[in-house]
C-alpha atoms as a PDB file:
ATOM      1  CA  UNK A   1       0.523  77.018  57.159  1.00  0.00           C
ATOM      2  CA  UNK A   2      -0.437  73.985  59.078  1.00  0.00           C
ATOM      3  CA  UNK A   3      -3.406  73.382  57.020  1.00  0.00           C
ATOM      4  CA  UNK A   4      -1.854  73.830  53.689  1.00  0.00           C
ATOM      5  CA  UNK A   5       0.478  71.093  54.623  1.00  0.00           C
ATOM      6  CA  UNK A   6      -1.779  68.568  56.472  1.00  0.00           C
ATOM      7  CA  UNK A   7      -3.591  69.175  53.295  1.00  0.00           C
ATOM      8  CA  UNK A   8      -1.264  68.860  50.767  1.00  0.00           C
ATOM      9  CA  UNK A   9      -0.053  65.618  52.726  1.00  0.00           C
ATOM     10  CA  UNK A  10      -3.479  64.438  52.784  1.00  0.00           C
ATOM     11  CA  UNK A  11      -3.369  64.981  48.606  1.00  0.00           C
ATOM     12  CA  UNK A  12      -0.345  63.335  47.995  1.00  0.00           C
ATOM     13  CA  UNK A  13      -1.733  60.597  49.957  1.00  0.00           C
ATOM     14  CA  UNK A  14      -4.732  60.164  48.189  1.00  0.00           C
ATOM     15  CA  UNK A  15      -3.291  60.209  44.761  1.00  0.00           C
ATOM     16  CA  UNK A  16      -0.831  57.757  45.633  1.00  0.00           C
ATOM     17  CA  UNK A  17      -3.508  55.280  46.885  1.00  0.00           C
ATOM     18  CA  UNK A  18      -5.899  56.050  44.041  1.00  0.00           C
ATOM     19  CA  UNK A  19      -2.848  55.301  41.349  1.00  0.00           C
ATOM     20  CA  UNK A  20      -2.284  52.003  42.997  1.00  0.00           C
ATOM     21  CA  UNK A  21      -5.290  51.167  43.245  1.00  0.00           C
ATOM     22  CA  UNK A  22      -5.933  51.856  39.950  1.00  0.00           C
ATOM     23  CA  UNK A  23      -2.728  50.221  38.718  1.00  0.00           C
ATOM     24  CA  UNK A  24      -3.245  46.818  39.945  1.00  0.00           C
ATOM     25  CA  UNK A  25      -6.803  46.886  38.887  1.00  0.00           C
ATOM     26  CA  UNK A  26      -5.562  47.191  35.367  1.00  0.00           C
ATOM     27  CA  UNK A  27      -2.852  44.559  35.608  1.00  0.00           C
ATOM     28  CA  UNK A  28      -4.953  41.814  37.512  1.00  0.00           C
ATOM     29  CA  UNK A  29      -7.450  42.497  34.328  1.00  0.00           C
ATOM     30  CA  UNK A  30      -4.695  42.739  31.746  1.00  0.00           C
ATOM     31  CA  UNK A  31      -2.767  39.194  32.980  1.00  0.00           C
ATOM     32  CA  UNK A  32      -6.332  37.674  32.790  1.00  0.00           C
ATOM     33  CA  UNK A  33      -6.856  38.675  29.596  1.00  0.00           C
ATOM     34  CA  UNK A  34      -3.638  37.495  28.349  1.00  0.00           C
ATOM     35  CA  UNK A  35      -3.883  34.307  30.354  1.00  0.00           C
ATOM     36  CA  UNK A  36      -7.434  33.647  28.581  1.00  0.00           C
ATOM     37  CA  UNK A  37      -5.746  34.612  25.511  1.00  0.00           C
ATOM     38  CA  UNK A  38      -2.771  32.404  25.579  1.00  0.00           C
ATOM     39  CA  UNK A  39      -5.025  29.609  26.670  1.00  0.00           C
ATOM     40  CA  UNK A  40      -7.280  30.082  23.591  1.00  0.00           C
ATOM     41  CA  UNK A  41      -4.148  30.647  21.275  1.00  0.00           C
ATOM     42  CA  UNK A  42      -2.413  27.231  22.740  1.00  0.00           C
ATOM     43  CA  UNK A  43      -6.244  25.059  22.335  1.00  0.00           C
ATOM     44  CA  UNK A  44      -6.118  26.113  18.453  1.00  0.00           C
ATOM     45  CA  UNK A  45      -2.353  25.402  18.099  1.00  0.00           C
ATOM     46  CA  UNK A  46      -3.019  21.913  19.440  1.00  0.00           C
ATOM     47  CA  UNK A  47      -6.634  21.963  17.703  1.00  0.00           C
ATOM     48  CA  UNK A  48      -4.384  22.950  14.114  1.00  0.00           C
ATOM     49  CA  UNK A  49      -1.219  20.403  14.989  1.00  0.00           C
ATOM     50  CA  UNK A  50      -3.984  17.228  15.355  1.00  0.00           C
ATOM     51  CA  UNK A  51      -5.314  18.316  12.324  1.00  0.00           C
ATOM     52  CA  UNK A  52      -2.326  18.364  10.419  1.00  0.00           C
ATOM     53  CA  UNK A  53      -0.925  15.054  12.050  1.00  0.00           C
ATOM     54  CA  UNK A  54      -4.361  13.859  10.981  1.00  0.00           C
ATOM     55  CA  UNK A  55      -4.325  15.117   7.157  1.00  0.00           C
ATOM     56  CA  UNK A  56      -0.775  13.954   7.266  1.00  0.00           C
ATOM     57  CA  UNK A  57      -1.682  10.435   7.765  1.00  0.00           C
ATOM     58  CA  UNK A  58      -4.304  10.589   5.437  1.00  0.00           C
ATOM     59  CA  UNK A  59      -2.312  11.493   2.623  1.00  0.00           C
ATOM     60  CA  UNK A  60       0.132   9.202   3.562  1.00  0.00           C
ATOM     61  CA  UNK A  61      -1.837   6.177   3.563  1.00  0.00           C
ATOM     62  CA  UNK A  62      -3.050   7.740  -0.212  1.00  0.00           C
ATOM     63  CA  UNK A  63       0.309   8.023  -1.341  1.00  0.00           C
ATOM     64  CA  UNK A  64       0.984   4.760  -0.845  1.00  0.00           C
ATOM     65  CA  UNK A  65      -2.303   2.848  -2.175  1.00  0.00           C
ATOM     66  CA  UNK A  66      -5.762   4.257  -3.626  1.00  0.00           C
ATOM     67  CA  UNK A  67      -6.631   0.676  -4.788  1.00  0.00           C
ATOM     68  CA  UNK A  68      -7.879  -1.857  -2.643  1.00  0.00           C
ATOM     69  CA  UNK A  69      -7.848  -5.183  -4.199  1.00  0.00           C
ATOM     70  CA  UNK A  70      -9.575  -8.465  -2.926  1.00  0.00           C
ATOM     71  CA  UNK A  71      -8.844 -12.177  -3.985  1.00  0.00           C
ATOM     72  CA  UNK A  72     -11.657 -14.973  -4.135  1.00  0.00           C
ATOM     73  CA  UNK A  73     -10.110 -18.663  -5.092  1.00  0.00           C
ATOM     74  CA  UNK A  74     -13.185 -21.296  -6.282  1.00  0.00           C
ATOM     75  CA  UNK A  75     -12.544 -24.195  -8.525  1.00  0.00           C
ATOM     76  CA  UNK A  76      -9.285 -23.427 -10.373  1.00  0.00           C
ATOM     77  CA  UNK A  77     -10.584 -20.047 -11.164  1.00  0.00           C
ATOM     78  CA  UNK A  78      -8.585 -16.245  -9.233  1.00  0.00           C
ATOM     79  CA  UNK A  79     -11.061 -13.674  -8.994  1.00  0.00           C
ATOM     80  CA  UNK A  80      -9.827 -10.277  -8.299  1.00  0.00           C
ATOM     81  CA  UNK A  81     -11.944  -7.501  -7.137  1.00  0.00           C
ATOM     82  CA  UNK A  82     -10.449  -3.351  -7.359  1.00  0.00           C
ATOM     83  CA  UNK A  83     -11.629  -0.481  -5.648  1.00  0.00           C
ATOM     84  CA  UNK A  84     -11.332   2.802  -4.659  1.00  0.00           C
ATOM     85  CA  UNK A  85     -11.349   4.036  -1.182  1.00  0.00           C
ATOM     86  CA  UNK A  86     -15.099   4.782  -1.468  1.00  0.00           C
ATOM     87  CA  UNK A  87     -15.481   1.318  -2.926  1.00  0.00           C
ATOM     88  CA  UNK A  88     -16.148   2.385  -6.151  1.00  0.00           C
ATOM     89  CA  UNK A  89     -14.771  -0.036  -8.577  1.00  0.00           C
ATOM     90  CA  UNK A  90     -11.773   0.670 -10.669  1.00  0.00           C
ATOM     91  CA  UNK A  91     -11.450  -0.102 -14.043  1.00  0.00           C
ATOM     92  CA  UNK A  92      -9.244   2.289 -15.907  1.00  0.00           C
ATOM     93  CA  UNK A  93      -5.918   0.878 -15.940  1.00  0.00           C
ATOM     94  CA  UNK A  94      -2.718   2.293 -17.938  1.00  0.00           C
ATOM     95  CA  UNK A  95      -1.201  -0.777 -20.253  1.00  0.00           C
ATOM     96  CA  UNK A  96       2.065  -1.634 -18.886  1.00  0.00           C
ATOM     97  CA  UNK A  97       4.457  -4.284 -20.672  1.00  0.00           C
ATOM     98  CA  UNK A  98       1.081  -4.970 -23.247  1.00  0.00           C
ATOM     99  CA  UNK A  99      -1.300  -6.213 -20.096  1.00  0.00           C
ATOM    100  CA  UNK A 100      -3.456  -4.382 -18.058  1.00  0.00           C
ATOM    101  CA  UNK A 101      -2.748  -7.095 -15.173  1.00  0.00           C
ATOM    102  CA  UNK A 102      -0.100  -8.744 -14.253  1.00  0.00           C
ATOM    103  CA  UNK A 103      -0.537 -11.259 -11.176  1.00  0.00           C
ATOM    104  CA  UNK A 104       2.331 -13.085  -9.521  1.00  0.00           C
ATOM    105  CA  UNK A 105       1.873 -16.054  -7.236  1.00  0.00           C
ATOM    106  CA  UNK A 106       4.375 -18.030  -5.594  1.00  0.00           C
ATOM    107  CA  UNK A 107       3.705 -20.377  -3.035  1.00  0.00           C
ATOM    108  CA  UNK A 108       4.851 -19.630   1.274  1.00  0.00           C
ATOM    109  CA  UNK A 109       8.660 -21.382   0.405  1.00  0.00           C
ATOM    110  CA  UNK A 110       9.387 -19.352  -3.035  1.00  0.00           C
ATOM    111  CA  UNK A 111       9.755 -22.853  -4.640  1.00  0.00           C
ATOM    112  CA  UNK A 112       6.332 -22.428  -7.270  1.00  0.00           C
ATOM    113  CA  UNK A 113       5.797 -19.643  -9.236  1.00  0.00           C
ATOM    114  CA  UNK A 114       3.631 -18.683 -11.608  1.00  0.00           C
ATOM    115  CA  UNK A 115       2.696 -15.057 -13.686  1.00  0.00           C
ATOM    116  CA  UNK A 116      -0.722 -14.913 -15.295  1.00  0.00           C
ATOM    117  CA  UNK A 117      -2.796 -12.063 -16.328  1.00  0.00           C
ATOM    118  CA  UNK A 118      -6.345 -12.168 -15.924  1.00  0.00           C
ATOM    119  CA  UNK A 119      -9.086 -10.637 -17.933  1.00  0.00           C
ATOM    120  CA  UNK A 120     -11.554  -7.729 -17.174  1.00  0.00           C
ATOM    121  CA  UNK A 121     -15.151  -9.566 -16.431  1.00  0.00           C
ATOM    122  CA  UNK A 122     -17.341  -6.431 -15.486  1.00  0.00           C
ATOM    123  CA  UNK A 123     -16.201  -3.231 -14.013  1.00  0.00           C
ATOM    124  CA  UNK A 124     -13.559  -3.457 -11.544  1.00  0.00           C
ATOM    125  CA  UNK A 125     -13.465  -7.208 -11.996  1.00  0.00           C
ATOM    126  CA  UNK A 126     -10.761  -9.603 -13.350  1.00  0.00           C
ATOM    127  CA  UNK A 127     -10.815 -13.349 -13.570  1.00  0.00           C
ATOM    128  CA  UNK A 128      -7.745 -16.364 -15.074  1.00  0.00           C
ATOM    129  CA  UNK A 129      -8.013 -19.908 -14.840  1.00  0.00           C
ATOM    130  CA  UNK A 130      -5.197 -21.139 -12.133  1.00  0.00           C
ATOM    131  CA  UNK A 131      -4.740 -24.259 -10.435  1.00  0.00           C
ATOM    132  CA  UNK A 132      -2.651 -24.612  -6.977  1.00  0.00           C
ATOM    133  CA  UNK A 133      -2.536 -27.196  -4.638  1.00  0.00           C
ATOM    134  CA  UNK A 134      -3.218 -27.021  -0.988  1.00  0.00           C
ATOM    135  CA  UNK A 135      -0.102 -24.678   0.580  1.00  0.00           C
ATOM    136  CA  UNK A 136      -0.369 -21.165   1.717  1.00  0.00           C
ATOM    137  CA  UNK A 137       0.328 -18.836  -1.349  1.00  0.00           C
ATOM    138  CA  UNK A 138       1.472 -14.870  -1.853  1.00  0.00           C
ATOM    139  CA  UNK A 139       0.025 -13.102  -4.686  1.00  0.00           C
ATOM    140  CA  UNK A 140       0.884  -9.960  -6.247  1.00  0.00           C
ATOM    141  CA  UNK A 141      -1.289  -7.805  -8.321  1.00  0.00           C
ATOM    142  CA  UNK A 142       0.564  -5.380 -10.694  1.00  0.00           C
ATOM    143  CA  UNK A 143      -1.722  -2.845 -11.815  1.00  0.00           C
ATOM    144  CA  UNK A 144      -0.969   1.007 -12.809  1.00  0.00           C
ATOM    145  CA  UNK A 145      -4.302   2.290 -12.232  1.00  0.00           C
ATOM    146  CA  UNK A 146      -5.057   5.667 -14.061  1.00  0.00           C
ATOM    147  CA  UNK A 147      -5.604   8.938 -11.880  1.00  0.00           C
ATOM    148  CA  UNK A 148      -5.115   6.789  -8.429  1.00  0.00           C
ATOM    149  CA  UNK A 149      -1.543   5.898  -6.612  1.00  0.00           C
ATOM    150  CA  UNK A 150      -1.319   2.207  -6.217  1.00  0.00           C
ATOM    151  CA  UNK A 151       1.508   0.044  -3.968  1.00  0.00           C
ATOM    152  CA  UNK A 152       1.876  -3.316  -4.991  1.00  0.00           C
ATOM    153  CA  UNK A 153       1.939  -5.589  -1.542  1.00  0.00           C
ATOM    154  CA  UNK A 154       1.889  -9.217  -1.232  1.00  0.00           C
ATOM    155  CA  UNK A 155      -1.660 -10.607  -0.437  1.00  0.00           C
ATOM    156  CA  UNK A 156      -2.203 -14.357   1.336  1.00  0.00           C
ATOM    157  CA  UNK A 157      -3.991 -16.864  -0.059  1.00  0.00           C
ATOM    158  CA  UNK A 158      -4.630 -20.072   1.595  1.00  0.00           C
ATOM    159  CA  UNK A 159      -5.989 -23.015  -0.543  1.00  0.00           C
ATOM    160  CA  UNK A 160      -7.345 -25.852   1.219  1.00  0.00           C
ATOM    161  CA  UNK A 161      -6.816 -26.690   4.501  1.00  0.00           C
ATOM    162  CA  UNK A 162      -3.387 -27.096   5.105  1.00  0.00           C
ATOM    163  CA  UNK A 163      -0.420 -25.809   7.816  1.00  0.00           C
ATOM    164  CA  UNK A 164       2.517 -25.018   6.592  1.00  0.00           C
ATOM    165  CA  UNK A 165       5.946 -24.362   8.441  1.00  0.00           C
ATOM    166  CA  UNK A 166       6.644 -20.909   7.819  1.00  0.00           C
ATOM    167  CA  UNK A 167      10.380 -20.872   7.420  1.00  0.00           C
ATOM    168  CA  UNK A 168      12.723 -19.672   4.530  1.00  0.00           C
ATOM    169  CA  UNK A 169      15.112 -21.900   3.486  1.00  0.00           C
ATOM    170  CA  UNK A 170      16.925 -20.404   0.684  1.00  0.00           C
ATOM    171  CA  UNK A 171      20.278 -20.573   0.094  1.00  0.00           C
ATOM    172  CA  UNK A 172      22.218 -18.721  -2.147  1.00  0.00           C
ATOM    173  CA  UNK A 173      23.074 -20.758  -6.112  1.00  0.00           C
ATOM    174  CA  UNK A 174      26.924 -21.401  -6.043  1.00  0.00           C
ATOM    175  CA  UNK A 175      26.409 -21.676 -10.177  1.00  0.00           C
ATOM    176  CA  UNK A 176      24.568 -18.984 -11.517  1.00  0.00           C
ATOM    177  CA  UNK A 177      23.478 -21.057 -14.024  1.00  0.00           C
ATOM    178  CA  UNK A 178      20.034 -22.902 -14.747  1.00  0.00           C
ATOM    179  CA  UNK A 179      19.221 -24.770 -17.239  1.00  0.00           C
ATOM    180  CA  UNK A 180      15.154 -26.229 -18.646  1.00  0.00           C
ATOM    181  CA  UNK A 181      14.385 -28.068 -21.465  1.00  0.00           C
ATOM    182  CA  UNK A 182      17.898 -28.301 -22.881  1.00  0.00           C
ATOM    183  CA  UNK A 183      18.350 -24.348 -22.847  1.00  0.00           C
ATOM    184  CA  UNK A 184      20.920 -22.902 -20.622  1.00  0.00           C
ATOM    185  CA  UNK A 185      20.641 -19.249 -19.005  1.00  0.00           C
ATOM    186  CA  UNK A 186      23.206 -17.897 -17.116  1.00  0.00           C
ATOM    187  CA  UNK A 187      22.790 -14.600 -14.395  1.00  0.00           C
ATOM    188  CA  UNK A 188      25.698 -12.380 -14.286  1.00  0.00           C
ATOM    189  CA  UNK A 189      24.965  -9.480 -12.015  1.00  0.00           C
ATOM    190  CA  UNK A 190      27.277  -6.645 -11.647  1.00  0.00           C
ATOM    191  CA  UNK A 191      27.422  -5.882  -8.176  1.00  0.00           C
ATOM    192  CA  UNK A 192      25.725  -7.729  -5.087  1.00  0.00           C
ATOM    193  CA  UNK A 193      25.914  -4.983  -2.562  1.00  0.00           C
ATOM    194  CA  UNK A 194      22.709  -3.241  -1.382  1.00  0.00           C
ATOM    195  CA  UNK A 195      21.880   0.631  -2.293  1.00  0.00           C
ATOM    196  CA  UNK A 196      24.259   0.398  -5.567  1.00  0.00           C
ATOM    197  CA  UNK A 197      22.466   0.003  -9.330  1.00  0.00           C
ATOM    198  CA  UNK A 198      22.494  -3.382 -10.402  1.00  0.00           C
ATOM    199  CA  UNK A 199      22.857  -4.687 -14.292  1.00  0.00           C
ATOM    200  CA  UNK A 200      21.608  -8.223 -14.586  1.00  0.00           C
ATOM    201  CA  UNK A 201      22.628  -9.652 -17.873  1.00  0.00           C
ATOM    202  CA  UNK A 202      21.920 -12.620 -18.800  1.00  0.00           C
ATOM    203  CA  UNK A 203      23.445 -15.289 -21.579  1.00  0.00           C
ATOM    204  CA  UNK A 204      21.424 -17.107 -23.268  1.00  0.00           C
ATOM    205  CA  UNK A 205      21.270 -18.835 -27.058  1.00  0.00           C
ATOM    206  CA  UNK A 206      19.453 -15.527 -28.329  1.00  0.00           C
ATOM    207  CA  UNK A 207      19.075 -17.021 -32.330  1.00  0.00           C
ATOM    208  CA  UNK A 208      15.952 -18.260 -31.227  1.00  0.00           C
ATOM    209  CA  UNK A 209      15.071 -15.696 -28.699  1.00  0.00           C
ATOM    210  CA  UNK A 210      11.549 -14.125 -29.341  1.00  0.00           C
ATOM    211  CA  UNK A 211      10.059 -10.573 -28.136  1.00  0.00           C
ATOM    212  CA  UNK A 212       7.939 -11.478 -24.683  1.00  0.00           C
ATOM    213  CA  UNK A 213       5.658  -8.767 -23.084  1.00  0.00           C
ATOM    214  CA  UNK A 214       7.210  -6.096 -25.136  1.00  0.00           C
ATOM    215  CA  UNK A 215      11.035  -6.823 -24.322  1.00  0.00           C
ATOM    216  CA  UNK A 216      13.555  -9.899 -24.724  1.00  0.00           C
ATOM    217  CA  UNK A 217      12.494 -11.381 -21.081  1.00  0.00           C
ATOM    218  CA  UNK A 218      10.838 -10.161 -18.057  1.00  0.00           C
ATOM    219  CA  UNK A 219      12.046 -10.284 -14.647  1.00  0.00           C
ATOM    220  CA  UNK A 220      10.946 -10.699 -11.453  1.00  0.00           C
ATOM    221  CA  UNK A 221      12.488 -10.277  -7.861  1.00  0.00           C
ATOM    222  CA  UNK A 222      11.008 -11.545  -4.297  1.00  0.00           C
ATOM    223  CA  UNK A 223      13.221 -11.098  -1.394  1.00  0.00           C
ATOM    224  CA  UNK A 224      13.630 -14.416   1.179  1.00  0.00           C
ATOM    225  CA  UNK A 225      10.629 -13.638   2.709  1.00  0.00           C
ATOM    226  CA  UNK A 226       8.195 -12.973  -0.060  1.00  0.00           C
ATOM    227  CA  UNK A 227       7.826  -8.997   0.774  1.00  0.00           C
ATOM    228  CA  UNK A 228       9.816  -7.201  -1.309  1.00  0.00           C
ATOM    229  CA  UNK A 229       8.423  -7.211  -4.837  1.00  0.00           C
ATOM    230  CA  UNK A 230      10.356  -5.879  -7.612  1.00  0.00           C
ATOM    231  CA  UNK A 231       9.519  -5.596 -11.511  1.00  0.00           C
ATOM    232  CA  UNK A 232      12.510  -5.130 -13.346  1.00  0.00           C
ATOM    233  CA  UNK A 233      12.085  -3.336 -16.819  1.00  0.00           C
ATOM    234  CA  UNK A 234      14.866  -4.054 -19.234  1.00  0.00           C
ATOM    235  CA  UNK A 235      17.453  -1.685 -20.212  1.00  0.00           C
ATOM    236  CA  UNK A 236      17.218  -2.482 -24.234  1.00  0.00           C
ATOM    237  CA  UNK A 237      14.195  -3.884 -25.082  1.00  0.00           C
ATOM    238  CA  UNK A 238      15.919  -5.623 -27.595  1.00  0.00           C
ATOM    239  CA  UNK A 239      18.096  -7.382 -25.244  1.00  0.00           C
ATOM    240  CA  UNK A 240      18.620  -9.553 -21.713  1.00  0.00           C
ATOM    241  CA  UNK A 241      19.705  -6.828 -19.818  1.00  0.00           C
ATOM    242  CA  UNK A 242      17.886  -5.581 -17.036  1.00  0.00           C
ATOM    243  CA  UNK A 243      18.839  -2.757 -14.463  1.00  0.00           C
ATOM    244  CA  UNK A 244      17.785  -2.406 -10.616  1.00  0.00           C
ATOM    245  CA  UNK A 245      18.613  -2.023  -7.634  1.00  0.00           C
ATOM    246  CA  UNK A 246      18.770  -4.107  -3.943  1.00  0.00           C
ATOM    247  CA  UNK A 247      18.055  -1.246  -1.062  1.00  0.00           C
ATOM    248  CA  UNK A 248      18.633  -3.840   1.439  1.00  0.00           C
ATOM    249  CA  UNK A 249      20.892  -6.728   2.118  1.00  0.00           C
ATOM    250  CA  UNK A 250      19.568 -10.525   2.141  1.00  0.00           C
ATOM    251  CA  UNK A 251      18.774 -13.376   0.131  1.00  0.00           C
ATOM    252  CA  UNK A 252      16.353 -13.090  -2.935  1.00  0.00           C
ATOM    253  CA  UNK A 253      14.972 -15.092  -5.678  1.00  0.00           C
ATOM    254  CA  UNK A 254      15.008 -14.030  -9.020  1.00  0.00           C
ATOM    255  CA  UNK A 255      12.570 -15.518 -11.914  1.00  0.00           C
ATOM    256  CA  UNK A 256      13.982 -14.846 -15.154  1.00  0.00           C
ATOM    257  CA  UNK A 257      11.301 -15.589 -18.318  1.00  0.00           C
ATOM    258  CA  UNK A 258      12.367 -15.669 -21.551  1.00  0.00           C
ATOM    259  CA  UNK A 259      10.606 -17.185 -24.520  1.00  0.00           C
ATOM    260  CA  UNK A 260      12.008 -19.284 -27.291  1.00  0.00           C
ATOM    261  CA  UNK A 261      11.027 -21.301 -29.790  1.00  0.00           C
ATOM    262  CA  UNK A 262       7.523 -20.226 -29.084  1.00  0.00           C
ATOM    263  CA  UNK A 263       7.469 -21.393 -25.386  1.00  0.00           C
ATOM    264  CA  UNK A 264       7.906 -19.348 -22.314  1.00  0.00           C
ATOM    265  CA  UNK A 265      10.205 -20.644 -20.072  1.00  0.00           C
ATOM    266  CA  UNK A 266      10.771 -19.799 -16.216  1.00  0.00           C
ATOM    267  CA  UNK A 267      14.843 -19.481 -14.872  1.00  0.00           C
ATOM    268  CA  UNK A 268      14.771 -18.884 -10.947  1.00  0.00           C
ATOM    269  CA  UNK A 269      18.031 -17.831  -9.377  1.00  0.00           C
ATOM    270  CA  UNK A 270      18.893 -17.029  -6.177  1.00  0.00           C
ATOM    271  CA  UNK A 271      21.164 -14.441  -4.859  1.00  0.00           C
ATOM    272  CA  UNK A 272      23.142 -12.832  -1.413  1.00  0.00           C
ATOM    273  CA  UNK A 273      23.281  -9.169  -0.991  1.00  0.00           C
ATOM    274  CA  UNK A 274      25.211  -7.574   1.133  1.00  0.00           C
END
């Protein structure tokens, strides 16, 4: 009877031992397993989160411009150079108020302007006739490129070799009305606060008033410090209207063109928003 239960004692025992044993074999193997595991799963989350962040910015930076442009300025002549981001020129450009280009320069204090619209010279490249004095100038190129996003965004140009004091002195017109060559224009805009849609009408003698760049006028809109470009598309083309829209508050300049009489003619305002 003794030996039956020394015996079974010394079975119980064993099987006990050899479970545990056993048991945290199997776990110690298991937890490295899943330790390996969750240290491979977290390297390719991180591995497929850079990636993302890194297509992200890609397509960001495409959204925003697929056309790099370049300036050259020799002897009274603007060359303009387009490209796509594998510097393939780009040449296949959607008409847009009857040009291909339009190109707005105005000098570092907003007080020059000037809207010209070169001509295609080979593939990719555009050249006008322009002459500036020696300041420091910001150019615009206005291009809707076919098949390719494209920003516009002001470009410096330096002529000569001249400093200039790089402060904005513009101050808001108390009379909203401007008047060249004998013929009056006067601005009224509907509402001066920023993030609401803005009419700008304008008065004008319109007997003589002649069709310019497919519309009665074209407008253009620079905030204070030359950054902010807007190309305001009229809301009739058969009349001075335009519609837009300020998204933030500040001063800008607005260059009004009509033409009449057979001559272009250039009515800057300049306006708060709030």
């Amino acid at each position: 009877m003794k030996k039956w239960t020394l015996s079974a004692i010394l079975y119980v025992f064993l099987v006990v031992a050899g479970y545990t044993i056993y048991n945290g074999f199997f776990q110690e193997e298991e937890s490295s397993a899943a330790q390996r595991e969750s240290d491979t799963h977290g390297h390719s989350e991180e591995e497929q989160v850079q990636g993302h962040t890194e297509e992200e910015g890609h397509e960001g930076h495409v959204a925003e411009s697929e056309v790099k442009v370049t300036l050259d300025y020799k002897e009274d002549l603007l060359h303009i150079a387009l490209a796509d981001d594998e510097g393939n020129p780009v040449s296949d450009l959607e008409i847009n108020h009857e040009k291909y280009m339009h190109v707005i320069v105005v000098n570092e204090h907003l007080d020059t302007y000037q809207h010209i619209h070169p001509n295609e010279v080979g593939v990719g490249e555009y050249e006008v006739p322009i002459e500036l004095t020696e300041d420091h100038y910001k150019v615009f190129v206005d291009i809707k490129p076919k098949d390719l996003s494209y920003t516009v965004q002001p470009m410096t140009l330096v002529v000569g070799d001249t400093t200039v004091a790089h402060g904005h002195e513009l101050q808001p017109d108390n009379d909203l009305t401007q008047e060249i060559d004998g013929k009056k224009v006067t601005l009224q805009i509907s509402s001066q606060t920023a993030g609401e849609p803005v009419t700008l009408n304008f008065d004008l003698d319109t007997s003589n008033l002649e069709p310019y760049l497919g519309a009665m006028g074209h407008v253009v809109i620079l905030d204070e410090h030359g950054e902010k470009y807007l190309h305001v598309h009229p809301e009739d083309a058969t009349k001075p209207v335009f519609g837009t829209q300020f998204d933030q508050p500040g001063i800008y300049k607005i260059w009004a063109e009509f033409k009449q009489d057979g001559k272009v003619r250039v009515f800057p305002f300049v306006v708060e928003i709030e």
